[in-house]
Protein backbone atom coordinates (compact mmCIF):
# COMPACT_ATOMS: atom_id res chain seq x y z
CA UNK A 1 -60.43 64.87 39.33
CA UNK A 2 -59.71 68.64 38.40
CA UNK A 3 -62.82 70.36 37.84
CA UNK A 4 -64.86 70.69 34.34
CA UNK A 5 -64.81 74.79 33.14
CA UNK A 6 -68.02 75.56 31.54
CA UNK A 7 -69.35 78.46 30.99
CA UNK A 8 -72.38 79.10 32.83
CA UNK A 9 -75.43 81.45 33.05
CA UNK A 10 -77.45 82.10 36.09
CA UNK A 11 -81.25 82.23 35.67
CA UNK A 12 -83.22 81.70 39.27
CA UNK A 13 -85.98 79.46 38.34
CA UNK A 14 -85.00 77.68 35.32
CA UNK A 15 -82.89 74.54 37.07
CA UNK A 16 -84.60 71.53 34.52
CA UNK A 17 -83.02 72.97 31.56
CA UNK A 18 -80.23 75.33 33.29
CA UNK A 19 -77.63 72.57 33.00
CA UNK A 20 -78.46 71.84 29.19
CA UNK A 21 -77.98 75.45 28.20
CA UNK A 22 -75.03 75.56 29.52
CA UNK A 23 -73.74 72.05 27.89
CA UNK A 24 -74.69 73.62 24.58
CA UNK A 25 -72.93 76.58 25.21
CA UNK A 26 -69.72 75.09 26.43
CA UNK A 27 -69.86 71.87 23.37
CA UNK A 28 -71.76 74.21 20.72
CA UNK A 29 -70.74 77.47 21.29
CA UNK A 30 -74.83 78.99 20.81
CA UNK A 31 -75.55 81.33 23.39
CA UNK A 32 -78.85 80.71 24.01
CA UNK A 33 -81.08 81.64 27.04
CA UNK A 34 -82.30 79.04 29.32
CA UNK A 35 -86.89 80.58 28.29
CA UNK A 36 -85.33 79.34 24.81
CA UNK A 37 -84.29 75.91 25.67
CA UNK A 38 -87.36 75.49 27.61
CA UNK A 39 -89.46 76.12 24.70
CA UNK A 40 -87.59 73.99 22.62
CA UNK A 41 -87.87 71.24 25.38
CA UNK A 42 -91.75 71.05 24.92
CA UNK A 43 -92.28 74.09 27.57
CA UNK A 44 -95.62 74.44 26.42
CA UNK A 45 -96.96 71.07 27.04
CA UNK A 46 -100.55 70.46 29.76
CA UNK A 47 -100.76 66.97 31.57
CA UNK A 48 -104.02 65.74 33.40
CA UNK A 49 -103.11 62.62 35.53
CA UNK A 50 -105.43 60.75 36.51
CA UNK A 51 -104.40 58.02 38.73
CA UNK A 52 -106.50 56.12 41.88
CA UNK A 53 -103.66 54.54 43.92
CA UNK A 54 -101.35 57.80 43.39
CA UNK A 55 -101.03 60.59 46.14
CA UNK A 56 -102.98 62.36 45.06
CA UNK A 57 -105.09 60.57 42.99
CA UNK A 58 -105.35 63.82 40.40
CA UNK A 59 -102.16 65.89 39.13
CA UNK A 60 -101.92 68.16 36.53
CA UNK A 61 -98.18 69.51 35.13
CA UNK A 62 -97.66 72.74 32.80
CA UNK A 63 -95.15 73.24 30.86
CA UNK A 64 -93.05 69.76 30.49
CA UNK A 65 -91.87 67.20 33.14
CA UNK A 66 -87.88 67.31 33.43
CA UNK A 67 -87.68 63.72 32.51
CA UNK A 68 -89.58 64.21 29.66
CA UNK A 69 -87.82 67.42 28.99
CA UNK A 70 -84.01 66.14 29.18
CA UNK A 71 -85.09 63.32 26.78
CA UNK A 72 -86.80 65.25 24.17
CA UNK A 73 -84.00 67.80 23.93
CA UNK A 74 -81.20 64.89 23.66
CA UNK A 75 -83.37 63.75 20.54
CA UNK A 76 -83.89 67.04 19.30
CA UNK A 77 -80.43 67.37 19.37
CA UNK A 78 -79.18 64.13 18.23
CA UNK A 79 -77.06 63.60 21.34
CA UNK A 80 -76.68 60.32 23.19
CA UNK A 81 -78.72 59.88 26.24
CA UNK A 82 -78.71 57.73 29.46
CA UNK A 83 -80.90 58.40 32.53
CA UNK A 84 -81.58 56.06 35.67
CA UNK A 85 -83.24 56.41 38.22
CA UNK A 86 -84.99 54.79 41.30
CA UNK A 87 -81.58 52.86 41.78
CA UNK A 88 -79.26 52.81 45.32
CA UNK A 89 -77.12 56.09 45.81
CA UNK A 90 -73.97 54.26 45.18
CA UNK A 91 -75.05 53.01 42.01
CA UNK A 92 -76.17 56.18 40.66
CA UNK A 93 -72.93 58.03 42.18
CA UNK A 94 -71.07 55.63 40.18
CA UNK A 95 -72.42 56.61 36.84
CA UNK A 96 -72.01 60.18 37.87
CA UNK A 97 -68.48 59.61 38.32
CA UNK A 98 -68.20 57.33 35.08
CA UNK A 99 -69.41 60.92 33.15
CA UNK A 100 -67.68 62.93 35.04
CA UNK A 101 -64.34 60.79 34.09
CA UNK A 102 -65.51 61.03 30.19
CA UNK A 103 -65.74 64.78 30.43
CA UNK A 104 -69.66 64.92 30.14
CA UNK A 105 -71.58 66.64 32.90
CA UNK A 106 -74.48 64.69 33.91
CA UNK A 107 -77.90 66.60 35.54
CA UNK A 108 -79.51 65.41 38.66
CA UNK A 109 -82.52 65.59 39.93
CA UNK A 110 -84.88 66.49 41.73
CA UNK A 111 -83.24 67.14 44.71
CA UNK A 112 -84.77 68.52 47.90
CA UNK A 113 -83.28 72.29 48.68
CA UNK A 114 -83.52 71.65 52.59
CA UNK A 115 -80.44 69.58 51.80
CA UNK A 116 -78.51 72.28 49.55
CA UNK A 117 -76.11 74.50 51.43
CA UNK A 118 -75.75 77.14 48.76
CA UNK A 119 -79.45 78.32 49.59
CA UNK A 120 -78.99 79.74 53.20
CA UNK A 121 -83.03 80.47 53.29
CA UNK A 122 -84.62 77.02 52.46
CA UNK A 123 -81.20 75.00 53.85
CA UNK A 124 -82.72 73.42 56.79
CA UNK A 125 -85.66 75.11 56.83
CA UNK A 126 -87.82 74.41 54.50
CA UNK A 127 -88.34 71.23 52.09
CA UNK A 128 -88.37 72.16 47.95
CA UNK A 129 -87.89 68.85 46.98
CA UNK A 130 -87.88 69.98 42.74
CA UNK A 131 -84.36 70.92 42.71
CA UNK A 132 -81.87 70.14 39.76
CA UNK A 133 -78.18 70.63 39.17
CA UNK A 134 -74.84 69.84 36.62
CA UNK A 135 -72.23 68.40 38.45
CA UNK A 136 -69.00 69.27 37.29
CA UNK A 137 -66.68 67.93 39.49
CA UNK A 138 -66.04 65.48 42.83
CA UNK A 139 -63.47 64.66 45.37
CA UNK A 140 -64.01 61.48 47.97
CA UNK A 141 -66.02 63.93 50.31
CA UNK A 142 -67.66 66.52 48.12
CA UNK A 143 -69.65 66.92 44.50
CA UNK A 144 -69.16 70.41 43.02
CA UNK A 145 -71.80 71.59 40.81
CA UNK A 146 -73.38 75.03 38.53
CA UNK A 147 -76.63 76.04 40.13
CA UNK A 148 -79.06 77.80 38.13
CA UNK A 149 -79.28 80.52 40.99
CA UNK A 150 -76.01 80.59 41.48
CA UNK A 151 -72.79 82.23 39.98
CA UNK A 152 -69.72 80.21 41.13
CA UNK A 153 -69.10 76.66 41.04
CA UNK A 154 -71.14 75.15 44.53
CA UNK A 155 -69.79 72.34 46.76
CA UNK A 156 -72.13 69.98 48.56
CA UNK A 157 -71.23 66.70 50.50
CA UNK A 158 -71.85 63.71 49.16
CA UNK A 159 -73.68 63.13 52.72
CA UNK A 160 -75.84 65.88 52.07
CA UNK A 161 -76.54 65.16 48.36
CA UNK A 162 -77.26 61.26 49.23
CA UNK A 163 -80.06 63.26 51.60
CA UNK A 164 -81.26 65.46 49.36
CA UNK A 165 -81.32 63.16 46.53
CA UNK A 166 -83.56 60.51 48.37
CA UNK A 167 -86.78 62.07 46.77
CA UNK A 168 -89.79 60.87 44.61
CA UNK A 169 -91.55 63.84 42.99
CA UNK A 170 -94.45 62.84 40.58
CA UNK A 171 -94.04 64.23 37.38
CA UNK A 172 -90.22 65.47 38.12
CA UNK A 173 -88.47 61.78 38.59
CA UNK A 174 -87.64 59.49 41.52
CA UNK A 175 -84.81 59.06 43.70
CA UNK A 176 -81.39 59.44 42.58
CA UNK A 177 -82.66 60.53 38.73
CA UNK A 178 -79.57 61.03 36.43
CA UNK A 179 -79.51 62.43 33.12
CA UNK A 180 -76.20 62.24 30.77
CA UNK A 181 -76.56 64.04 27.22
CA UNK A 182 -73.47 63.68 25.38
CA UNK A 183 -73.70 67.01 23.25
CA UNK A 184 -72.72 66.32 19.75
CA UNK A 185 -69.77 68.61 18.59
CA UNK A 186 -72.54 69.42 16.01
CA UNK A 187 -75.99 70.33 16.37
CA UNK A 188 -78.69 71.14 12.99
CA UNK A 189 -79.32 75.03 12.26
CA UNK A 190 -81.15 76.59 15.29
CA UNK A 191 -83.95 77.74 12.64
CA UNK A 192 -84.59 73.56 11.77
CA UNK A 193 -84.42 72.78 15.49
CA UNK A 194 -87.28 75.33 16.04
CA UNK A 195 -89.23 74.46 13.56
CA UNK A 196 -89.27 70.99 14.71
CA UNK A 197 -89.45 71.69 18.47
CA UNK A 198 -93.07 73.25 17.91
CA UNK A 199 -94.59 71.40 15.20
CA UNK A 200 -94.10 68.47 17.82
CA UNK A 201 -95.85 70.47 20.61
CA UNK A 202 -98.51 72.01 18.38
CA UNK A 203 -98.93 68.27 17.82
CA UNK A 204 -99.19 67.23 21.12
CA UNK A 205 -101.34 69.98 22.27
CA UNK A 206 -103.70 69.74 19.49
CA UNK A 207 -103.40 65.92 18.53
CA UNK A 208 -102.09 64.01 21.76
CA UNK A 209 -100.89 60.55 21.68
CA UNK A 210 -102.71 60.18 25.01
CA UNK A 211 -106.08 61.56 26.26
CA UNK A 212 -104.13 62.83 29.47
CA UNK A 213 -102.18 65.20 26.98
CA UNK A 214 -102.46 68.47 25.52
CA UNK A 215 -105.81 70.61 24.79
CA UNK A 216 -108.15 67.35 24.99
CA UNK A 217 -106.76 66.58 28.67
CA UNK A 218 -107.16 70.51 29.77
CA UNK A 219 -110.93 70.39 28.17
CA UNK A 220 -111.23 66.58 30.14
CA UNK A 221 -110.11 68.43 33.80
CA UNK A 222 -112.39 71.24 33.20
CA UNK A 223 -115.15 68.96 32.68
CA UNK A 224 -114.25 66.98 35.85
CA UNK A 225 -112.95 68.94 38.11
CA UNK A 226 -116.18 70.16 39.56
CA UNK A 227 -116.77 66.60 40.33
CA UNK A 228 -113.94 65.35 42.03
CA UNK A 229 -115.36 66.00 46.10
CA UNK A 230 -117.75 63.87 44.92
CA UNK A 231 -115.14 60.74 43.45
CA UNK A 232 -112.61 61.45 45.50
CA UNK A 233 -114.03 62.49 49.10
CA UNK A 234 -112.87 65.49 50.53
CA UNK A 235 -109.43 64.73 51.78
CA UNK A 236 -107.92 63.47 48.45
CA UNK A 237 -109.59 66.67 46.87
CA UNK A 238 -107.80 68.90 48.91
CA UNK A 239 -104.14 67.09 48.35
CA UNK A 240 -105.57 67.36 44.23
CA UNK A 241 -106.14 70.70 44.26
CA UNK A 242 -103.19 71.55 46.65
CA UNK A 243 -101.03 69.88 44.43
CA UNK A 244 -102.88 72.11 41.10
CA UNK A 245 -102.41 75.03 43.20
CA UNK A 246 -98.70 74.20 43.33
CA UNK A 247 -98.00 73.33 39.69
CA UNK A 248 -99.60 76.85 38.34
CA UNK A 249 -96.47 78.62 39.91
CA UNK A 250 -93.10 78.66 37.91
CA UNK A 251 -91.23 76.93 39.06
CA UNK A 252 -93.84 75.04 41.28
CA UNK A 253 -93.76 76.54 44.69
CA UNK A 254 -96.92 76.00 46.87
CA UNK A 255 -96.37 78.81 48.80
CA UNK A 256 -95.17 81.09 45.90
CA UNK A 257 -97.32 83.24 44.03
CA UNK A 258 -95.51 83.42 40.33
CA UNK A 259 -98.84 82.15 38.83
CA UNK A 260 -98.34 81.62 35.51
CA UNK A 261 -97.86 78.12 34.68
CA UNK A 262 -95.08 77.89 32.22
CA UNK A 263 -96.45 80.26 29.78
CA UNK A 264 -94.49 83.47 30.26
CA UNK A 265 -92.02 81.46 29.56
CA UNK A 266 -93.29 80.09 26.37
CA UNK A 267 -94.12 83.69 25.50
CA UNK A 268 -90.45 84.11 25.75
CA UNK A 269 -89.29 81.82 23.55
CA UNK A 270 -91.71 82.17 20.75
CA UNK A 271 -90.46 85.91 20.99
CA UNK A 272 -87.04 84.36 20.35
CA UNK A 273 -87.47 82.18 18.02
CA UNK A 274 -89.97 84.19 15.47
CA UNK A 275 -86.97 85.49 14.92
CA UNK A 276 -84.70 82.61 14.60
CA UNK A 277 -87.30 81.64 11.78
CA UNK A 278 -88.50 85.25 10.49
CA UNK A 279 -92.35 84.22 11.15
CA UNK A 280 -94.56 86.56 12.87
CA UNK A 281 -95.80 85.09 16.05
CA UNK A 282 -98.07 87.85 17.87
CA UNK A 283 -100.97 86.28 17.12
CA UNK A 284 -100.31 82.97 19.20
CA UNK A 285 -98.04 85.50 21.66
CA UNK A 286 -101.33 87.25 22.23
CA UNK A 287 -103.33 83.90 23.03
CA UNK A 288 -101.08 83.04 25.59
CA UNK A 289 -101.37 86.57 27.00
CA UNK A 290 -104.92 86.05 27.77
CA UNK A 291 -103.65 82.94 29.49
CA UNK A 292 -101.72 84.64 31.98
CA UNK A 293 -104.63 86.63 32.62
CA UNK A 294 -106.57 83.86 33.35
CA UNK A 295 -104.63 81.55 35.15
CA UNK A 296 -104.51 83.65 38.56
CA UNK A 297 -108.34 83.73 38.45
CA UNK A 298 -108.18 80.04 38.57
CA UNK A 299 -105.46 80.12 41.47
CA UNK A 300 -108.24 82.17 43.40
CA UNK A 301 -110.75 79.75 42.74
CA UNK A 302 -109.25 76.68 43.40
CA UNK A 303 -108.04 78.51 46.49
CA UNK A 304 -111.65 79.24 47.49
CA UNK A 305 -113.30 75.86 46.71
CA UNK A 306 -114.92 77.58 44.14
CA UNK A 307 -114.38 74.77 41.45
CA UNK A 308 -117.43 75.83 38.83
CA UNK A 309 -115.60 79.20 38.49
CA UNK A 310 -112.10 76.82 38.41
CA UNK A 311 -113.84 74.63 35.65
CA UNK A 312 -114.81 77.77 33.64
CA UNK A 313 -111.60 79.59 34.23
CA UNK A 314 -109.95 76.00 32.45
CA UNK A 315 -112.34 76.34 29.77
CA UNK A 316 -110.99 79.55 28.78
CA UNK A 317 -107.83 78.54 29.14
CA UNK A 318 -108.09 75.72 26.75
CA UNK A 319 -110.07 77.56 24.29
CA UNK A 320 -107.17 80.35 24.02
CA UNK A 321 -104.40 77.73 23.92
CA UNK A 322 -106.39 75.70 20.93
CA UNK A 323 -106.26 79.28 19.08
CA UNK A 324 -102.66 79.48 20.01
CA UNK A 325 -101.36 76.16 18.89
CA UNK A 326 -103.42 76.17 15.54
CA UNK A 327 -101.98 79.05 14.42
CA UNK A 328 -98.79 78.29 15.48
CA UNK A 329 -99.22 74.94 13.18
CA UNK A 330 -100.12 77.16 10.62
CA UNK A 331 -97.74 79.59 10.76
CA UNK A 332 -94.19 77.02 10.99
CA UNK A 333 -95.95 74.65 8.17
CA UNK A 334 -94.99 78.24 5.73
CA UNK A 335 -92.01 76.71 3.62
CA UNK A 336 -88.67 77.96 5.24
């Protein structure tokens, strides 16, 4: 098939919502950046898991799951959605080449980088398996896709992507995830779409649906996680707090050290989009400030075993983001 033309933007580190910023820009025509369509995807969101039979047993996400993500956004935008996943490759392939065929670009993902030939320093080297990417063309050997980190239209084989595909990441999606979002040709005024996009996550923050949600879940882990050796044992503490360690880099990285869980990049987009809605927004902007401060503290902690100073370290935390969130409630309530 001859290959889609989008126009694309390159932003190392924002893969989840890379794709959809550029689907907007090439069906909408507004430029935005990809820190803005992660806030409007719910990039401010906190989720304590808490699951026995899972490995491991405790997680806890920043910011908000690409699943979750990709669907919000489609209803946000009033754009038709499909997603599979946990199906056979050549299922999956299928329906990519079924959107590919109707001119709509689907995402996939996560895919594990030790697969991806495009990134010569993890390609065989080292496993990443949180990878995402919007395919925009195929042949019978090869997919072609727009990498976040990446300028030019990639190629990978369809041997190598069945590889790096064949992934379950908790919190991210499992094996061969797809995501179509048909982009309307229309899309409500950016100022309505972010006015809606946070009153929904000041909601969720301040009034979950579920306990493992928001501010009441963040308070919940700070009151547990002291506790944990002794629920857990100490080998399914470790993989827990390995796997905290991990998510408070963005993008996760267990061996990276860009520790601040999402919330520069919510920073970012409030920044943006006080001024999409003429509201002042250094009040919450200086809340979340406080949280970057704090949120390497707790790296060091968790790091050290130290989980009294980790448990007081989330208590701050939680304490600025409640600040954060009610005044940001207050603040986009104020009539238009």
């Amino acid at each position: 098939m001859p290959m889609l033309t989008l126009p694309h933007r390159v932003a190392p580190g924002m893969c989840p919502v890379n794709g959809i910023r550029d689907l907007v820009h090439w069906r909408v025509g507004r430029y935005w950046t990809n820190e803005f369509v992660h806030g409007l995807g719910q990039g401010g969101g906190f989720a304590y898991l808490r699951f026995n039979m899972a490995d491991p047993p405790r997680q806890v996400y920043w910011g908000n799951a690409s699943p979750r993500q990709h669907k919000y956004l489609a209803g946000l935008f009033k754009a038709d959605f499909l997603d599979y996943e946990g199906r056979s490759f050549k299922f999956t392939w299928n329906k990519v080449l079924d959107a590919l065929d109707e001119h709509t670009p689907p995402i996939i993902g996560p895919l594990d980088m030790f697969h991806l030939p495009f990134y010569p320093g993890v390609y065989h080297e080292r496993h990443i398996p949180i990878h995402f990417l919007l395919l925009v063309g195929y042949d019978d050997h090869d997919a072609y896709a727009l990498d976040t980190g990446q300028q030019d239209i990639q190629c990978i084989s369809l041997a190598e992507l069945e590889r790096a595909w064949d992934v379950n990441v908790p919190g991210m999606g499992k094996r061969n995830r797809l995501a179509v979002i048909k982009m309307p040709d229309h899309l409500d005024p950016t100022s309505r779409l972010i006015r809606k996009a946070i009153h929904d996550q000041c909601q969720t923050m301040l009034k979950p649906p579920s306990s493992m949600l928001g501010i009441p879940a963040m308070e919940k882990l700070a009151r547990e996680i002291n506790h944990w050796p002794h629920e857990l044992g100490d080998d399914s503490t470790q993989r827990s707090l390995q796997q905290v360690c991990e998510y408070l880099n963005s993008p996760p990285d267990s061996m990276g050290n860009h520790l601040t869980a999402g919330r520069d990049l919510y920073i970012a987009f409030l920044k943006q989009a006080g001024e999409g809605v003429a509201l002042d927004f250094s009040e919450p902007i200086t809340h979340f400030q406080t949280v970057l401060s704090i949120i390497p503290e707790i790296a060091q902690s968790l790091q050290t075993n130290d989980l009294i100073s980790a448990a007081d370290g989330l208590k701050r935390v939680a304490h600025e983001e409640k600040l954060a969130f009610t005044s940001l409630s207050k603040l986009i309530a104020e009539p238009a």
